[in-house]
C-alpha atoms as a PDB file:
ATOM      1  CA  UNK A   1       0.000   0.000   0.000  1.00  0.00           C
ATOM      2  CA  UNK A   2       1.387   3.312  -0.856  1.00  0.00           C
ATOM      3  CA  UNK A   3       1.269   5.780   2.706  1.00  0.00           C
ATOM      4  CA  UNK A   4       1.820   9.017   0.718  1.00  0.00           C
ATOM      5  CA  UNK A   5      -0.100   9.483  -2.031  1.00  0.00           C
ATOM      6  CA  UNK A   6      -0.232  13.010  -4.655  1.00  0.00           C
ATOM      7  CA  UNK A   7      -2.898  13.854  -3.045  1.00  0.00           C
ATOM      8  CA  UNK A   8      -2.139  13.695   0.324  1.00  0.00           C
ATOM      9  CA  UNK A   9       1.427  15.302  -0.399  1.00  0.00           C
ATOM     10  CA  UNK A  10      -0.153  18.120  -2.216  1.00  0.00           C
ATOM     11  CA  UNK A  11      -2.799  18.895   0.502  1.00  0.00           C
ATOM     12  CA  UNK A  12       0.215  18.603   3.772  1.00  0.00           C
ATOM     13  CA  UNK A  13       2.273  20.915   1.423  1.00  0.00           C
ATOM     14  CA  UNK A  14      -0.009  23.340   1.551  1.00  0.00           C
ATOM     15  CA  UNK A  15      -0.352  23.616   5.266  1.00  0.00           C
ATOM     16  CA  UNK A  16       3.090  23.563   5.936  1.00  0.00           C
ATOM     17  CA  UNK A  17       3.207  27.393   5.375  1.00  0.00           C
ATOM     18  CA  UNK A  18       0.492  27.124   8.826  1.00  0.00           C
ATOM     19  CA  UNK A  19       3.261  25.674  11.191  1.00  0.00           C
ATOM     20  CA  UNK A  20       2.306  24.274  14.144  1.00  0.00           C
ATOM     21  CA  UNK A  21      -1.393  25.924  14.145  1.00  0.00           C
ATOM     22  CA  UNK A  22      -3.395  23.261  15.291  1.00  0.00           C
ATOM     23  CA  UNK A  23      -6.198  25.256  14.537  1.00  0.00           C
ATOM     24  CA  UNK A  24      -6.342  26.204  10.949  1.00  0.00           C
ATOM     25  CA  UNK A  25      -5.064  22.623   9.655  1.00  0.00           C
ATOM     26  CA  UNK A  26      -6.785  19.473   9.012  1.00  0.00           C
ATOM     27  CA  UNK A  27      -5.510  16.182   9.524  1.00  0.00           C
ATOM     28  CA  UNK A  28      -4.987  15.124   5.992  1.00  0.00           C
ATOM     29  CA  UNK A  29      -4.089  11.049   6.720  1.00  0.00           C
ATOM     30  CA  UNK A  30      -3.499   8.669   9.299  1.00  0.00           C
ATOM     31  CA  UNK A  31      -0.621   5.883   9.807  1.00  0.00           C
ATOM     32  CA  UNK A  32      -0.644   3.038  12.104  1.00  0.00           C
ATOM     33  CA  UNK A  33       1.256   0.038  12.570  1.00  0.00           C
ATOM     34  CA  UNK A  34      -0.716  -3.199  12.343  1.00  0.00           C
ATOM     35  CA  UNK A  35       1.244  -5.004  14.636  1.00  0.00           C
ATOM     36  CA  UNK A  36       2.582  -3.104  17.528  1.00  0.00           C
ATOM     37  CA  UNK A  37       2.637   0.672  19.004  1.00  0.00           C
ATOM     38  CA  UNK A  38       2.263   3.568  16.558  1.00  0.00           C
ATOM     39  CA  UNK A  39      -0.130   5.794  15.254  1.00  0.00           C
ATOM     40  CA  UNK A  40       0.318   9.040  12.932  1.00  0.00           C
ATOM     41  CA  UNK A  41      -1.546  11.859  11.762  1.00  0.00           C
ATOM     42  CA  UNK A  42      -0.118  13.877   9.253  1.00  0.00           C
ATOM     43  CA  UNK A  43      -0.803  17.865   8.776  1.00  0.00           C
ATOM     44  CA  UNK A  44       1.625  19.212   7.195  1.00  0.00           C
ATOM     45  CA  UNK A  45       4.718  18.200   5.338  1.00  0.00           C
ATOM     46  CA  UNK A  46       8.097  20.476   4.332  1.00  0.00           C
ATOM     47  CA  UNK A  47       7.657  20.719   0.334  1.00  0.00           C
ATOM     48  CA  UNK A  48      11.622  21.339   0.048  1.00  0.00           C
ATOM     49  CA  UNK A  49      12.319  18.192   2.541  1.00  0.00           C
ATOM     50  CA  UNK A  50       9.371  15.946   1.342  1.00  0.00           C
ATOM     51  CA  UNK A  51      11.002  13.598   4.198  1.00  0.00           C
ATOM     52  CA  UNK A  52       9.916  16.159   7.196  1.00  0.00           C
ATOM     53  CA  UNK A  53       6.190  15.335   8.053  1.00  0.00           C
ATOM     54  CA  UNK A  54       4.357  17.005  11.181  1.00  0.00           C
ATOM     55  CA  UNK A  55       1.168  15.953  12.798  1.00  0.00           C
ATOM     56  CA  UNK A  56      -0.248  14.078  15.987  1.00  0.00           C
ATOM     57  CA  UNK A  57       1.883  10.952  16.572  1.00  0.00           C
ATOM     58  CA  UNK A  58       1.391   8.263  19.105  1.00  0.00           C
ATOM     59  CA  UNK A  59       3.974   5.681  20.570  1.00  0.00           C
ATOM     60  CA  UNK A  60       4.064   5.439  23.906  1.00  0.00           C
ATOM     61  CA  UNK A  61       2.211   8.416  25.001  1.00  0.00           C
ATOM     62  CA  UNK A  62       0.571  11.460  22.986  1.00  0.00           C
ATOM     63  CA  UNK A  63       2.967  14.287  21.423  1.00  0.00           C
ATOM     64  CA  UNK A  64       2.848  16.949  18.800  1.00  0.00           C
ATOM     65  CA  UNK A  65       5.692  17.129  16.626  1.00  0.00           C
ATOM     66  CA  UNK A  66       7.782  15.997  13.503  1.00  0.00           C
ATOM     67  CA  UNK A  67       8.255  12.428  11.764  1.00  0.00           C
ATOM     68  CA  UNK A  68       9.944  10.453   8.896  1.00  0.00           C
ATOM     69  CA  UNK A  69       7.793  10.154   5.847  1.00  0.00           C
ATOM     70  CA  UNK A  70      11.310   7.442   4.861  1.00  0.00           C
ATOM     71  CA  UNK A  71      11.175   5.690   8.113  1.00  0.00           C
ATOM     72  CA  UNK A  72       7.141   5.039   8.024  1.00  0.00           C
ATOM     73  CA  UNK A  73       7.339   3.733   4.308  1.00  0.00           C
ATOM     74  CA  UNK A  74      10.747   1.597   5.585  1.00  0.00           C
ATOM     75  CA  UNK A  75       9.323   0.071   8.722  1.00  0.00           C
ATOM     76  CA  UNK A  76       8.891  -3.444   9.190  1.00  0.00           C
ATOM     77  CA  UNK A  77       7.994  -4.679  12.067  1.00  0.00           C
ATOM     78  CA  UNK A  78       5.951  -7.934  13.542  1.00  0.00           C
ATOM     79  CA  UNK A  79       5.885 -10.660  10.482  1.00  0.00           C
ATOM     80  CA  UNK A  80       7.553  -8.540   8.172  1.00  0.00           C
ATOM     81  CA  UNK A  81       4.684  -5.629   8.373  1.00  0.00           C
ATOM     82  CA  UNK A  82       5.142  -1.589   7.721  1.00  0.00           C
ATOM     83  CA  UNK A  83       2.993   0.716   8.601  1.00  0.00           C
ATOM     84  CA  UNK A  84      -0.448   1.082   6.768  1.00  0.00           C
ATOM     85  CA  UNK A  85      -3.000   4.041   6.033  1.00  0.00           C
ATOM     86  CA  UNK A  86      -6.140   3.989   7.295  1.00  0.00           C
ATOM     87  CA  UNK A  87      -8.487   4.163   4.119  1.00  0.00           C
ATOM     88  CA  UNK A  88     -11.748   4.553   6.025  1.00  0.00           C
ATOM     89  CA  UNK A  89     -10.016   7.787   7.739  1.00  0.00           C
ATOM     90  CA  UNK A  90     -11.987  10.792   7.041  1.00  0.00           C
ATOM     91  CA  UNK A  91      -9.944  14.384   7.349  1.00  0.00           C
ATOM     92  CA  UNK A  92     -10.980  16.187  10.669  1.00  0.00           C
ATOM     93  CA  UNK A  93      -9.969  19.434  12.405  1.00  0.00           C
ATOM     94  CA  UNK A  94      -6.196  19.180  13.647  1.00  0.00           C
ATOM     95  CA  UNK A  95      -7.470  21.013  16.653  1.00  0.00           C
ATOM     96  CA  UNK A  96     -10.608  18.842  17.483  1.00  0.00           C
ATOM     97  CA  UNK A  97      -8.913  16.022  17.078  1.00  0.00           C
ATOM     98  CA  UNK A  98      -6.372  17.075  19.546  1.00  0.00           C
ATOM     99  CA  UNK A  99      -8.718  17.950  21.961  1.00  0.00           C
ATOM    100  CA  UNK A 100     -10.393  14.608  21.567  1.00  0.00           C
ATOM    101  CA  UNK A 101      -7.723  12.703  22.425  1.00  0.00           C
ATOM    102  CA  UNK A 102      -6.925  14.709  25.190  1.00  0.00           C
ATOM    103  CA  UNK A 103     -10.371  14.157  26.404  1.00  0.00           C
ATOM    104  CA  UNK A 104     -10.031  10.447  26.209  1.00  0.00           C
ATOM    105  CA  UNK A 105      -6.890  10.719  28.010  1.00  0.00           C
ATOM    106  CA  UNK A 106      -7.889  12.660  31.309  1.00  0.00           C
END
């Protein structure tokens, strides 16, 4: 399965210029590893370093902050397994989504 499509590229390019304004970005995809820990939501992505993506991430707890578009697409883990897009994922607010989770958390 390809993780980054045009699409998805062209729409986290264009929110890249938005930084880390959780407000005025949409999630545009989200990553998760079948077989383990890990869970990704991209927002923006550098178009001059297409290997700098930005988003939500999950691991071991919640964080904001930066990822590797290379080490997603590289990643096997469990049976030989990468990482995987969710296909049923539907784009959402960056900033309800946030607060979601954090909702879910406390």
């Amino acid at each position: 399965m390809k993780l980054f499509t045009k699409e998805i590229e062209k729409k986290a390019q264009a929110q890249y210029p938005l930084g880390s304004d959780l407000e005025k970005q949409m999630v545009v995809a989200k990553f998760f590893n079948p077989t383990g820990a890990g869970t990704w939501y991209l927002l923006n992505q550098d178009p001059n370093d297409l290997d700098y993506c930005w988003g939500l991430c999950h691991i071991f707890e919640w964080e904001i902050g930066s990822f590797s578009k290379s080490e997603l697409e590289n990643y096997k883990g469990k049976m030989g397994l990468g990482i995987e897009r969710d296909l049923y994922f539907t784009e959402d607010n960056a900033k309800e989504l946030w607060d979601k989770i954090n909702k879910k958390i406390t």
